[in-house]
Protein backbone atom coordinates (compact mmCIF):
# COMPACT_ATOMS: atom_id res chain seq x y z
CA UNK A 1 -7.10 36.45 0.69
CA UNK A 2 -9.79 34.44 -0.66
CA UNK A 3 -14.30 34.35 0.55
CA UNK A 4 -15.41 30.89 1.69
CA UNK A 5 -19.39 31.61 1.54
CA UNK A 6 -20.65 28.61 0.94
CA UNK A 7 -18.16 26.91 3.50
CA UNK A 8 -19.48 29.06 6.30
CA UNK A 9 -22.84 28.85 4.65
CA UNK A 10 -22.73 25.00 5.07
CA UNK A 11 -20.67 25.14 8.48
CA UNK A 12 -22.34 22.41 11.13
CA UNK A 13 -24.03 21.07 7.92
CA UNK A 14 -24.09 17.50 6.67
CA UNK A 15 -22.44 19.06 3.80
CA UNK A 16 -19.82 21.16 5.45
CA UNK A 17 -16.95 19.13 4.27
CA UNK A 18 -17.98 18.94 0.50
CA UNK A 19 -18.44 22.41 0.24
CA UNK A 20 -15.38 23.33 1.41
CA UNK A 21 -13.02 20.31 -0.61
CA UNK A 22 -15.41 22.21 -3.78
CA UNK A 23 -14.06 25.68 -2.58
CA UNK A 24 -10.76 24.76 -2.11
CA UNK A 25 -10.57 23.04 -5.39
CA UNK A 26 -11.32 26.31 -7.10
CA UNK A 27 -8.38 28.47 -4.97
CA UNK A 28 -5.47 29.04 -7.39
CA UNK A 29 -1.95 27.16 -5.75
CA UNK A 30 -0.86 30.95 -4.70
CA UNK A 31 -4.24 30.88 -2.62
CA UNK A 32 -3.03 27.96 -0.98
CA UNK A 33 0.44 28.87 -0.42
CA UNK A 34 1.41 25.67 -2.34
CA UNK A 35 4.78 27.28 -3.72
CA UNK A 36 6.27 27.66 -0.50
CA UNK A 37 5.18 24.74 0.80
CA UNK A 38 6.46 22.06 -1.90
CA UNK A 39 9.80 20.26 -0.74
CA UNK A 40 10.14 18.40 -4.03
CA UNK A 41 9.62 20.40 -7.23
CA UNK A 42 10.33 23.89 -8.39
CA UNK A 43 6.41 24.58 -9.91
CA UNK A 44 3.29 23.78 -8.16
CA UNK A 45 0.26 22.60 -10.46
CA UNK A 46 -3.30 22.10 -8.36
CA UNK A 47 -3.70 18.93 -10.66
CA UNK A 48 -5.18 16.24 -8.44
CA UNK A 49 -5.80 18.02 -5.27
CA UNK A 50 -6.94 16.01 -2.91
CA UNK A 51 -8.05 17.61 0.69
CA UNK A 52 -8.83 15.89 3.88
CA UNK A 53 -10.17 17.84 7.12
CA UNK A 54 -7.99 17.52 9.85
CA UNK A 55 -9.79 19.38 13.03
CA UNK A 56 -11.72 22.19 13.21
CA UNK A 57 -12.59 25.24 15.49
CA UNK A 58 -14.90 27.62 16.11
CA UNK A 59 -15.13 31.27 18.29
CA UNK A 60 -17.91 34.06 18.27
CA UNK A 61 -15.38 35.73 15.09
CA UNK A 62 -13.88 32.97 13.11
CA UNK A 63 -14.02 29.59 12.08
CA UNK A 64 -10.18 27.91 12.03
CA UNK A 65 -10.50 25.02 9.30
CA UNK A 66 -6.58 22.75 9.68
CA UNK A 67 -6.74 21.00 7.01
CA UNK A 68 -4.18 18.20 5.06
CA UNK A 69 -3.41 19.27 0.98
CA UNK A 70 -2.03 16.69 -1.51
CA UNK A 71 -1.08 17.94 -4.26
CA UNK A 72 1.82 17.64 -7.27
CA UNK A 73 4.92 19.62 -8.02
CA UNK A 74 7.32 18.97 -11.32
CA UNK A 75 10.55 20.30 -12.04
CA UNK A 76 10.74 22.08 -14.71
CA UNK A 77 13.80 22.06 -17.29
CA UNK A 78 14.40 24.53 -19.73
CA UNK A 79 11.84 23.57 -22.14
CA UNK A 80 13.61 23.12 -25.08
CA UNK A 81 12.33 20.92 -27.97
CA UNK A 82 16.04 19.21 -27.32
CA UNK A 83 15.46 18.30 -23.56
CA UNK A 84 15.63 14.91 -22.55
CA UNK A 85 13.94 15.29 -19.01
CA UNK A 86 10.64 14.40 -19.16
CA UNK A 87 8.60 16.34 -16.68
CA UNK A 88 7.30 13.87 -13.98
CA UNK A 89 4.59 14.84 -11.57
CA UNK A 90 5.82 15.00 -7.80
CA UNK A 91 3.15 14.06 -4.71
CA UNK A 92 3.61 16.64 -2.24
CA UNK A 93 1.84 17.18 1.19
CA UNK A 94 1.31 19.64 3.54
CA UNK A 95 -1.07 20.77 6.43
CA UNK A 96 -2.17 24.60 5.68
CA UNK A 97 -5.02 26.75 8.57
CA UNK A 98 -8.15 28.26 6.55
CA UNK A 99 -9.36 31.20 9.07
CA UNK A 100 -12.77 32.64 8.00
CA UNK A 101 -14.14 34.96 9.45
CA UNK A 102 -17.59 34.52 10.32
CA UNK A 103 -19.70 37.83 9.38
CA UNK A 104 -18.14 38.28 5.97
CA UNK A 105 -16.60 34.94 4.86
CA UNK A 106 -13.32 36.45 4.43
CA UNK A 107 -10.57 33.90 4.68
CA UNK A 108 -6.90 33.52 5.09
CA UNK A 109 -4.50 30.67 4.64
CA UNK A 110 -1.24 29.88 6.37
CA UNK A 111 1.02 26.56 6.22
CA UNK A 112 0.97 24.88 10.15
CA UNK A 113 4.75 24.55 10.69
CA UNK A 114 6.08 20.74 11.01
């Protein structure tokens, strides 16, 4: 659970999408459920995150934000100083719903199923 102010603050704003790729950016990868949403690596970095806005959604409570996440993944070895895999950067992708809520900019993430 995570606030989006200034995303609601800027919501049917010219600057509605910056503000919320600029909050995003800041959410940690556990924020953004990025763990259990990787399909190639075993540890999720938020190194180049790039987010596009997919469609969005409004009622009288919430604002419902579906959004597309790239992002990198690596698998990790055991770290030794002996290890011969070098640890390569993944792309990943998924699609993730932001739900804020639209009196207290409390928000909530959740991957969209495939």
């Amino acid at each position: 659970m995570f606030y989006l102010q200034k995303t609601l603050e800027s919501w049917g704003q010219p600057n509605f999408t910056e503000s919320f790729k600029l909050e995003i950016g800041n959410l940690s990868a556990e924020e953004l459920l990025l763990q259990k949403a990787q399909t190639h690596g075993n540890y999720t970095t938020t190194n180049n995150l790039g987010v596009t806005i997919l469609s969005t959604n409004e009622n009288e409570f919430r604002i419902e934000i579906k959004a597309g996440i790239f992002f990198t993944s690596a698998i990790s070895g055991c770290q030794c100083a002996d290890d011969p895999s070098p640890v390569d950067e993944l792309n990943e992708y998924c699609e993730i719903y932001f739900t804020i809520d639209k009196s207290t900019a409390f928000s909530t993430a959740r991957l969209a199923l495939s």
